[in-house]
Protein backbone atom coordinates (compact mmCIF):
# COMPACT_ATOMS: atom_id res chain seq x y z
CA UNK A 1 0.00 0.00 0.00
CA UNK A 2 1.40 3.40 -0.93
CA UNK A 3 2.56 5.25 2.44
CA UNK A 4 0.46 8.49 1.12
CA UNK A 5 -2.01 9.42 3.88
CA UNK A 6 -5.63 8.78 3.55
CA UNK A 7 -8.18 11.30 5.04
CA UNK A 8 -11.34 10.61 5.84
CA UNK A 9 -14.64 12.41 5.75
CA UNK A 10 -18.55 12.19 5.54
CA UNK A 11 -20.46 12.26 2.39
CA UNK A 12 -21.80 15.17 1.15
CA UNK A 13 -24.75 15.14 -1.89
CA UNK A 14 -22.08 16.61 -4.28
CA UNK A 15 -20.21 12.97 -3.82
CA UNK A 16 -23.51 10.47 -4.98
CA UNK A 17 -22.54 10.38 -8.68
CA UNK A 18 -18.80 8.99 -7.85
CA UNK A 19 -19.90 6.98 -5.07
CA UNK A 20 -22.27 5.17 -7.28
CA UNK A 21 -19.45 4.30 -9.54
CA UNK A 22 -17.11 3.36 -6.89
CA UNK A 23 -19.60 1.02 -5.11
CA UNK A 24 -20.87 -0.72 -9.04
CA UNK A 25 -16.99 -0.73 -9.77
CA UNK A 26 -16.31 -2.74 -6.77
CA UNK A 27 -19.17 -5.48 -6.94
CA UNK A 28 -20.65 -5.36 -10.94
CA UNK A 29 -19.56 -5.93 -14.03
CA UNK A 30 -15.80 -7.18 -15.52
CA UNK A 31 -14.37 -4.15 -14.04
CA UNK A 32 -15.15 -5.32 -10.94
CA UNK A 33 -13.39 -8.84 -11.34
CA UNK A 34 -10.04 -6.74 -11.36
CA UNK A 35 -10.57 -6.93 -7.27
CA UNK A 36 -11.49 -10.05 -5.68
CA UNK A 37 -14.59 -8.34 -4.06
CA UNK A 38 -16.89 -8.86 -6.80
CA UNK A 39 -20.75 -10.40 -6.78
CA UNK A 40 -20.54 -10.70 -10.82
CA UNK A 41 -20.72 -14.09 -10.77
CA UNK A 42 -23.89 -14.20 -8.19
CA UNK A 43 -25.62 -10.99 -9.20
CA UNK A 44 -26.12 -9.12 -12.70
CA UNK A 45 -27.52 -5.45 -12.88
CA UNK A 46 -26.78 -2.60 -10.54
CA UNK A 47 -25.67 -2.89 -6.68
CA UNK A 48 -26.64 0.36 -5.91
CA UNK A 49 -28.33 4.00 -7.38
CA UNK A 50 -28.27 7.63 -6.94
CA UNK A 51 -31.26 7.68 -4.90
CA UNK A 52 -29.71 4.91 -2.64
CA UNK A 53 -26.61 6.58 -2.39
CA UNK A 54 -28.43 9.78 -2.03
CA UNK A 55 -30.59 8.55 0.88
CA UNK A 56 -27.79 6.96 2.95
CA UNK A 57 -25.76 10.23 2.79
CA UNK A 58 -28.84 11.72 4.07
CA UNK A 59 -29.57 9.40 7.00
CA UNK A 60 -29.12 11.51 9.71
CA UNK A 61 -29.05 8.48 12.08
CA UNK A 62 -25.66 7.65 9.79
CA UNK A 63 -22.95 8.38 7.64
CA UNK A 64 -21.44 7.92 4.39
CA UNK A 65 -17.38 7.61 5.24
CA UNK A 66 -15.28 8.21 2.10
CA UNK A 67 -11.39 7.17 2.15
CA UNK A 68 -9.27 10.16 0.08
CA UNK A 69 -5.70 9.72 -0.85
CA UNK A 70 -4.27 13.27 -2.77
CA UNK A 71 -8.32 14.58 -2.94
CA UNK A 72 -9.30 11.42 -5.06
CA UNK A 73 -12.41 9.38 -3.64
CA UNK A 74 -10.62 5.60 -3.64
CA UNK A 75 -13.20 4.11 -0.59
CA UNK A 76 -16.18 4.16 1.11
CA UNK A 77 -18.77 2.96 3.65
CA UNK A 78 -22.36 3.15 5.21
CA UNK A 79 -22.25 3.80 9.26
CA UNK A 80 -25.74 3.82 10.61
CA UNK A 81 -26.26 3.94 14.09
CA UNK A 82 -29.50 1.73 15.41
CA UNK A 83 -30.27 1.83 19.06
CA UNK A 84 -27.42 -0.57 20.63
CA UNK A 85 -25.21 -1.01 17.33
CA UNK A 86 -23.66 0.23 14.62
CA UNK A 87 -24.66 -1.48 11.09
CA UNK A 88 -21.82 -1.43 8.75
CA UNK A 89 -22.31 -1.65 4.34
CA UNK A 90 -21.90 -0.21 1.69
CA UNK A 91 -18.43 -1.64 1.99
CA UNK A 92 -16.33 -0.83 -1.56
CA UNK A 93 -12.50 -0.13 -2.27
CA UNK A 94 -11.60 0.60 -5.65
CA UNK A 95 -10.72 -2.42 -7.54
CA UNK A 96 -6.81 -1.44 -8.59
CA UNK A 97 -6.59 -0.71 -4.93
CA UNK A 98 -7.84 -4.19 -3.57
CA UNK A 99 -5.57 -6.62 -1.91
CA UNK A 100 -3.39 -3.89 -0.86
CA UNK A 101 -4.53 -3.45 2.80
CA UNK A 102 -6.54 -0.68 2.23
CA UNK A 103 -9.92 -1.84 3.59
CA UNK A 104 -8.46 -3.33 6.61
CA UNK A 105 -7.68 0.29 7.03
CA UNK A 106 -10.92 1.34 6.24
CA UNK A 107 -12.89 -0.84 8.17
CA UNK A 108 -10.78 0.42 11.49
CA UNK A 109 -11.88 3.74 10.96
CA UNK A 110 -15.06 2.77 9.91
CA UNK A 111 -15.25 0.69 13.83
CA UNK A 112 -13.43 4.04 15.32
CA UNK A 113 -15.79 6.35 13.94
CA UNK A 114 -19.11 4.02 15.25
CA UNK A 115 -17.57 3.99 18.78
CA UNK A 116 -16.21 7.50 18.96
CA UNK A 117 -19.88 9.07 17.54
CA UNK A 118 -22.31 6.63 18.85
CA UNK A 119 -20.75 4.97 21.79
CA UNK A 120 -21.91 1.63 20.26
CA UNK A 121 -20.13 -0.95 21.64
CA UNK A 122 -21.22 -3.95 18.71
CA UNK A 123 -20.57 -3.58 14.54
CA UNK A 124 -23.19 -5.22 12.51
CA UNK A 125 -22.74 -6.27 8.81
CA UNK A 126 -25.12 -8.54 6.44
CA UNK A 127 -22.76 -10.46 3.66
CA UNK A 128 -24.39 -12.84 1.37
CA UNK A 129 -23.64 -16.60 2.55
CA UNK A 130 -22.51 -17.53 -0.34
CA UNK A 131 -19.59 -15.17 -0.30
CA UNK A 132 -16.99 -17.47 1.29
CA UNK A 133 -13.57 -15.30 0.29
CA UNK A 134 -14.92 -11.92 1.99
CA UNK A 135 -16.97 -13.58 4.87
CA UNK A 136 -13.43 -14.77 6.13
CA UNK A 137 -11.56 -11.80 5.45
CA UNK A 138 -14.32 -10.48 8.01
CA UNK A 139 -13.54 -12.99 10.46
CA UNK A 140 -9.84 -12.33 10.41
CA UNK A 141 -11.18 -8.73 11.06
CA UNK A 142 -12.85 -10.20 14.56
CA UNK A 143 -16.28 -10.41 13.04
CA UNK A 144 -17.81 -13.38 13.54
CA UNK A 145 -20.73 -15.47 12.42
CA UNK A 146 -23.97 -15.80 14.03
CA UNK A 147 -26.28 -17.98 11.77
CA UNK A 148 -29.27 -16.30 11.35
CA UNK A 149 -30.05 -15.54 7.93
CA UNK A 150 -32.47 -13.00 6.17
CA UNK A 151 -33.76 -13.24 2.43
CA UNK A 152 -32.12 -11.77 -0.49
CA UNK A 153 -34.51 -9.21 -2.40
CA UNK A 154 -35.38 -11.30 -5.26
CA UNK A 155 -37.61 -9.67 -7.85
CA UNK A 156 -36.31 -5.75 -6.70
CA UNK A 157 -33.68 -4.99 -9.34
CA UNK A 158 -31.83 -2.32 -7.64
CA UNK A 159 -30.03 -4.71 -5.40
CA UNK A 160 -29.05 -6.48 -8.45
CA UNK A 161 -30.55 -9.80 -11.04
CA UNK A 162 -29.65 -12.82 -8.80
CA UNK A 163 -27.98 -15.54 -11.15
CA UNK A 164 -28.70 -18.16 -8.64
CA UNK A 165 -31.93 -19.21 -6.63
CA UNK A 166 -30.16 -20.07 -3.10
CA UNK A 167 -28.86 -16.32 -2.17
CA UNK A 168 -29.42 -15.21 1.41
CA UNK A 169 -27.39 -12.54 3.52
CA UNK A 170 -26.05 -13.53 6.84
CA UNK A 171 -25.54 -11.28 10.08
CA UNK A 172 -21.95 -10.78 11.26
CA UNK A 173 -21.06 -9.28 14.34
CA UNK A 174 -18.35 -7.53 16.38
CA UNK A 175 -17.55 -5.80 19.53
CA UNK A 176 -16.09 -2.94 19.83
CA UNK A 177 -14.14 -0.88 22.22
């Protein structure tokens, strides 16, 4: 990882049209296979959309935390504080930049930020099951896995075209402080 310093800051409206890219970049489409975070092979169509984007930045109950290096947007994430945790998504890192040790960077702040604002003493994150690679790079983070399950979305396009009938997102925790 290149020693230049990152800086980190909350989302602001003006940021929704990059974001979008960065997040789609990450998860969608061949230029996402150039990281090893990407859902191409589960999921087809978008990940995310303006308006998404748009509302989480707007949350007021959350944040939108954007990694800079030199003023260029290269990561982000969703912080949302709900009642006795923080919930953690919205996860990306550009793809060039993946593997480098970047979002173990990220997510630290990301855990920093949710203790130092909220107090919250317990991250929250939903990954889909399926997703064996990044669920254990989350473990090796402390997360761990609790096994209970929600749905996927199937028949709402913006969270994607499911290329497999078996998706499901699983809960991953962590304390913190």
């Amino acid at each position: 990882m290149t020693t230049t310093a990152l800086t980190f800051r909350s989302a602001t409206e003006a940021d929704v049209p990059a974001l979008v890219a960065l997040v789609e970049s990450a998860y969608r489409g061949d230029a996402s296979r150039a990281g090893w975070t990407t859902e191409a092979d589960l999921l087809e169509g978008q990940r995310t959309d303006p308006d998404g984007v748009a509302d989480v930045v707007r949350n007021d109950r959350g944040r939108l935390l954007v990694a800079e290096r030199d003023g260029e947007l290269i990561a982000c994430c969703q912080l949302e504080h709900r009642e006795d945790h923080a919930y953690f998504g919205m996860f990306a890192v550009r793809p060039d930049l993946q593997g480098s040790g970047l979002g173990k960077v990220i997510i630290a702040e990301a855990e920093r930020t949710a203790l130092a604002a909220w107090g919250t003493r317990e991250m929250r994150m939903t990954v889909i099951r399926q997703r064996e690679e990044l669920i254990a790079w989350y473990e090796r983070r402390g997360y761990r896995r609790t096994g209970q399950f929600s749905p996927f979305p199937y028949g709402d396009e913006r969270f994607g075209i499911p290329q497999r009938a078996d998706l499901e997102f699983e809960l991953m925790v962590k304390p913190l402080g």
